[in-house]
C-alpha atoms as a PDB file:
ATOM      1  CA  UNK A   1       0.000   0.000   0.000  1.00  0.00           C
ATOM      2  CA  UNK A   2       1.489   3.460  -0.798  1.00  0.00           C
ATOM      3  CA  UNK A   3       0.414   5.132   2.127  1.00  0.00           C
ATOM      4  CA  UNK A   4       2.393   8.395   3.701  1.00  0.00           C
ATOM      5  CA  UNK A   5       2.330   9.694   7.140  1.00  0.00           C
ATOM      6  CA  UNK A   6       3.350  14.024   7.582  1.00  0.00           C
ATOM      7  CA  UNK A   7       3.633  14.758  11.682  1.00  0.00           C
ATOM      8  CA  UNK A   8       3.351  18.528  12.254  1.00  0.00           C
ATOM      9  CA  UNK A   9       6.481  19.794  14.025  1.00  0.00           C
ATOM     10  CA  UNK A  10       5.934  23.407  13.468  1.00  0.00           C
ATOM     11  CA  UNK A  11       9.450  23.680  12.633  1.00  0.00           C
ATOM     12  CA  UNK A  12       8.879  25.141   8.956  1.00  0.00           C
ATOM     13  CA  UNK A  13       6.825  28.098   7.709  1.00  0.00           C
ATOM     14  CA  UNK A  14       4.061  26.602   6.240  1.00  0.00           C
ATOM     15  CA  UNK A  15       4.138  23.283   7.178  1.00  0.00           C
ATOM     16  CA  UNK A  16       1.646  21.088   9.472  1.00  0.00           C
ATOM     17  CA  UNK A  17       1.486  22.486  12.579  1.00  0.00           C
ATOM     18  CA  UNK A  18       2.304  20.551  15.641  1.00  0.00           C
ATOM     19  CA  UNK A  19      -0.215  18.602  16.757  1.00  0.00           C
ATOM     20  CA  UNK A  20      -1.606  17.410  13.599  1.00  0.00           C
ATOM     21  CA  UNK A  21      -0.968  14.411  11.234  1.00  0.00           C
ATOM     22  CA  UNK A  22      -1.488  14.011   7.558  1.00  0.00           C
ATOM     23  CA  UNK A  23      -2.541  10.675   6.231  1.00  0.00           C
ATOM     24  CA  UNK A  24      -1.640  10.737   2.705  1.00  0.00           C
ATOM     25  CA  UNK A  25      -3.608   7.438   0.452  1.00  0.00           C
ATOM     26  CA  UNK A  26      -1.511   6.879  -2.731  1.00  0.00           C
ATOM     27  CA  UNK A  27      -3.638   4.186  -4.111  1.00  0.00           C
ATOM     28  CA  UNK A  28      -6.466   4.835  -6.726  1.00  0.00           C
ATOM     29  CA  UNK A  29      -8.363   2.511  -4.929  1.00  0.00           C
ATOM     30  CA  UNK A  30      -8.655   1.832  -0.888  1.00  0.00           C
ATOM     31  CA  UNK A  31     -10.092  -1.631  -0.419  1.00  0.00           C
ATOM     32  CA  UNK A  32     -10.467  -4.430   2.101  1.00  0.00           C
ATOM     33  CA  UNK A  33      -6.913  -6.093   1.164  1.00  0.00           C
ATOM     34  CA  UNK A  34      -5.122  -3.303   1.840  1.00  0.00           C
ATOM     35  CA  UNK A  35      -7.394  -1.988   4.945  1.00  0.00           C
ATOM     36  CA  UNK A  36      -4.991  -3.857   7.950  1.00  0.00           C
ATOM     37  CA  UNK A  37      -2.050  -1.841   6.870  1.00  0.00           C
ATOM     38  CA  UNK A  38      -3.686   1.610   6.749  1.00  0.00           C
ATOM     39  CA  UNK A  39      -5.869   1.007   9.807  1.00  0.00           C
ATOM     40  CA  UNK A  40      -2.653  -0.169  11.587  1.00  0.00           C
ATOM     41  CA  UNK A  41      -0.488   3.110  10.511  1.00  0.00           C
ATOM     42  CA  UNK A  42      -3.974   5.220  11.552  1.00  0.00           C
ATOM     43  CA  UNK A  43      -4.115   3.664  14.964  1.00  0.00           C
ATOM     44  CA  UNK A  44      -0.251   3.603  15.775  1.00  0.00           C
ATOM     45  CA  UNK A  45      -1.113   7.495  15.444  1.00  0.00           C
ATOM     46  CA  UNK A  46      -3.921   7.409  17.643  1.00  0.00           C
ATOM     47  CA  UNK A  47      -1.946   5.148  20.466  1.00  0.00           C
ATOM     48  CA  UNK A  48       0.959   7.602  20.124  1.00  0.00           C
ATOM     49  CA  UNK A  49      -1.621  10.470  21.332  1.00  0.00           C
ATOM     50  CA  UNK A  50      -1.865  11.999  17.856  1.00  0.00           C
ATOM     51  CA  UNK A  51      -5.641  13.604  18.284  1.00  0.00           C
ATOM     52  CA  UNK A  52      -5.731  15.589  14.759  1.00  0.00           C
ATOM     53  CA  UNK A  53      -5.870  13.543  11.560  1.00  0.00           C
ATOM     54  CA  UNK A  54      -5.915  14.707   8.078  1.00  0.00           C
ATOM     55  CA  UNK A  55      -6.969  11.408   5.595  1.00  0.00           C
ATOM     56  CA  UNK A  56      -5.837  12.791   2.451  1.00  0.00           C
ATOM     57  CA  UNK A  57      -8.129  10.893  -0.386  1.00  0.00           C
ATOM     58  CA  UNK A  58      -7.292  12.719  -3.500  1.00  0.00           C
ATOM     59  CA  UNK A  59      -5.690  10.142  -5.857  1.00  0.00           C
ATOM     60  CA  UNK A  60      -8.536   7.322  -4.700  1.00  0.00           C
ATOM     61  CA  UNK A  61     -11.613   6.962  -7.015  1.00  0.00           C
ATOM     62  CA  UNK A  62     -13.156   4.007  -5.579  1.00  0.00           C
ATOM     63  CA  UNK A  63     -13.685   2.924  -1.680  1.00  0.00           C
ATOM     64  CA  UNK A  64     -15.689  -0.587  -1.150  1.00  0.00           C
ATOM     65  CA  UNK A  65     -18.086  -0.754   2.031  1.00  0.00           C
ATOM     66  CA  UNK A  66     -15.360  -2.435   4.475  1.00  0.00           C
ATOM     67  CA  UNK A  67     -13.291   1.165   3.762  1.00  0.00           C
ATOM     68  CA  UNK A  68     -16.311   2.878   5.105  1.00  0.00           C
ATOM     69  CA  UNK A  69     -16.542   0.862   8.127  1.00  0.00           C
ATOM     70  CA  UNK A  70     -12.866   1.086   8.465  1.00  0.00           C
ATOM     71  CA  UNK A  71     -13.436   4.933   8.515  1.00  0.00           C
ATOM     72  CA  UNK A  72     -15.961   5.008  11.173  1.00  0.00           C
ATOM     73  CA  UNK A  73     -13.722   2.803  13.513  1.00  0.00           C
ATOM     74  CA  UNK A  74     -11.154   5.057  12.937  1.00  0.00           C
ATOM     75  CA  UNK A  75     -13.485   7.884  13.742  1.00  0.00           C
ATOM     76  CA  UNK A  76     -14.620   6.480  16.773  1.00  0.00           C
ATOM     77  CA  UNK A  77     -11.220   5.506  17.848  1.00  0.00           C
ATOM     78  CA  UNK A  78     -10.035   9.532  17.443  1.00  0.00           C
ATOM     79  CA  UNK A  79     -13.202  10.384  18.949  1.00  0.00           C
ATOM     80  CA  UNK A  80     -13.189   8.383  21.823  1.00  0.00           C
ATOM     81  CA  UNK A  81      -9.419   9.799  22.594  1.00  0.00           C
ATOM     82  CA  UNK A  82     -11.125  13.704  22.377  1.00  0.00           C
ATOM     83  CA  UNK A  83      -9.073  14.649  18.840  1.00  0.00           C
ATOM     84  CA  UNK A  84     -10.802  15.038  15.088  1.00  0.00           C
ATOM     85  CA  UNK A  85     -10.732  13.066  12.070  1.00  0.00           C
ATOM     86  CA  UNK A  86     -11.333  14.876   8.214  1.00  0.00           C
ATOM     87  CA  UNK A  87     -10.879  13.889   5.186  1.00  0.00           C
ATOM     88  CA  UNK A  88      -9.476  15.930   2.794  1.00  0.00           C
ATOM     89  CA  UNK A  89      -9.006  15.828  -1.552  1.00  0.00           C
ATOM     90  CA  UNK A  90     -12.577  13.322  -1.655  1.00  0.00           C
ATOM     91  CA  UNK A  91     -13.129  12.633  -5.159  1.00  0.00           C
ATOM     92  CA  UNK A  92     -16.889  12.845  -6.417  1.00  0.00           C
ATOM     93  CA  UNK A  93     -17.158   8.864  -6.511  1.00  0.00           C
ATOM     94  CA  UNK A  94     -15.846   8.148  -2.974  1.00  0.00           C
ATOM     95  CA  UNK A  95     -17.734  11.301  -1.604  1.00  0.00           C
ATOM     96  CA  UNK A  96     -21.296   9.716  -2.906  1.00  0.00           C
ATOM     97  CA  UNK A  97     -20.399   6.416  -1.015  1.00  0.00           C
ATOM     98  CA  UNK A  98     -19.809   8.455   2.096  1.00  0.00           C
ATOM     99  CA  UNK A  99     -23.382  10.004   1.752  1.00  0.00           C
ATOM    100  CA  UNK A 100     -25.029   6.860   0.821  1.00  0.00           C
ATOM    101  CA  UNK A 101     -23.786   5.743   4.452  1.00  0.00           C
ATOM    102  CA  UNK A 102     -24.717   8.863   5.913  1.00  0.00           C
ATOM    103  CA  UNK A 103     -20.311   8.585   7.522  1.00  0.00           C
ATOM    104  CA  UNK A 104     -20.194  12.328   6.260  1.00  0.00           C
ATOM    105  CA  UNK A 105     -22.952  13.263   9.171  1.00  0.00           C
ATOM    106  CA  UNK A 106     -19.851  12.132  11.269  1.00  0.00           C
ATOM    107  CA  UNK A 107     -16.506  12.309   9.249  1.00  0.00           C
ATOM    108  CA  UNK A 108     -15.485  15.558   8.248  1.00  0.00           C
ATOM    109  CA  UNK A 109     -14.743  16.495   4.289  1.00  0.00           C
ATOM    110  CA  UNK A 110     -12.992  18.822   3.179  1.00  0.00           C
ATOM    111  CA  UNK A 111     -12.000  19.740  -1.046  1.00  0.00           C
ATOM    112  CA  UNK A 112      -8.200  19.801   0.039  1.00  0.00           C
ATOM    113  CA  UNK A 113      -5.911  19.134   2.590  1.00  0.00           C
ATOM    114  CA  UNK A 114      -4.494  22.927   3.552  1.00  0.00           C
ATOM    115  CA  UNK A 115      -8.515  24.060   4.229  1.00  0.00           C
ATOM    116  CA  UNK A 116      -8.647  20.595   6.280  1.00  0.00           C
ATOM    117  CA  UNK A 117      -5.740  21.413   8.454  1.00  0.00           C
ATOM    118  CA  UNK A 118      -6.954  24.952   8.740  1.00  0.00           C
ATOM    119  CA  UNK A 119     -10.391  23.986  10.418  1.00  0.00           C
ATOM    120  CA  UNK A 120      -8.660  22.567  13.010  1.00  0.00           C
ATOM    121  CA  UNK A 121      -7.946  25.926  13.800  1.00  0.00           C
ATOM    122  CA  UNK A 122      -4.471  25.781  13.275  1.00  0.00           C
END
């Protein structure tokens, strides 16, 4: 899975600020065979006391239903530790599968990943 992780250190102008991780999704498509790994790098976040997460979507076209249940666990596990989770870059596709599951009532989305970070209020 081509996944990358971005840790906000404050420590250049413009960058992430601290506090807040960046999930970036390389694949074009985010499916069950590839869910353990990117629920295990999500949750290694969580368990290190990273609160704010940024799921940057914008190269995937297609989710299946087990990536939107994998979403809401992930939601509930950064909810349940009192941080965020949003999604940011959510192509039109993947953003009608969230509605049809009603997961954007609980998962923010946002059309990129600066305006994400921003609403953290960063």
């Amino acid at each position: 899975m081509n996944l990358q992780i971005e840790q906000g250190d404050g420590a250049s102008p413009g960058g992430i600020p601290p506090g807040i991780s960046i999930v970036r999704v390389g694949d074009a498509r985010l499916m069950y065979p590839m869910l353990a790994e990117f629920s295990a790098a999500v949750g290694t976040l969580i368990a290190a006391g990273t609160h704010l997460i940024v799921i940057d979507l914008a190269p995937v076209t297609y989710v299946d239903s087990a990536t939107i249940g994998c979403l809401m666990d992930l939601y509930r596990q950064v909810h349940g530790a009192g941080g965020r989770l949003k999604l940011s870059g959510v192509q039109k596709r993947v953003e009608t599968m969230l509605t049809m599951t009603g997961a954007q009532n609980f998962i923010e989305i946002h059309a990129d990943e600066p305006g994400a970070v921003r609403s953290f209020g960063a």
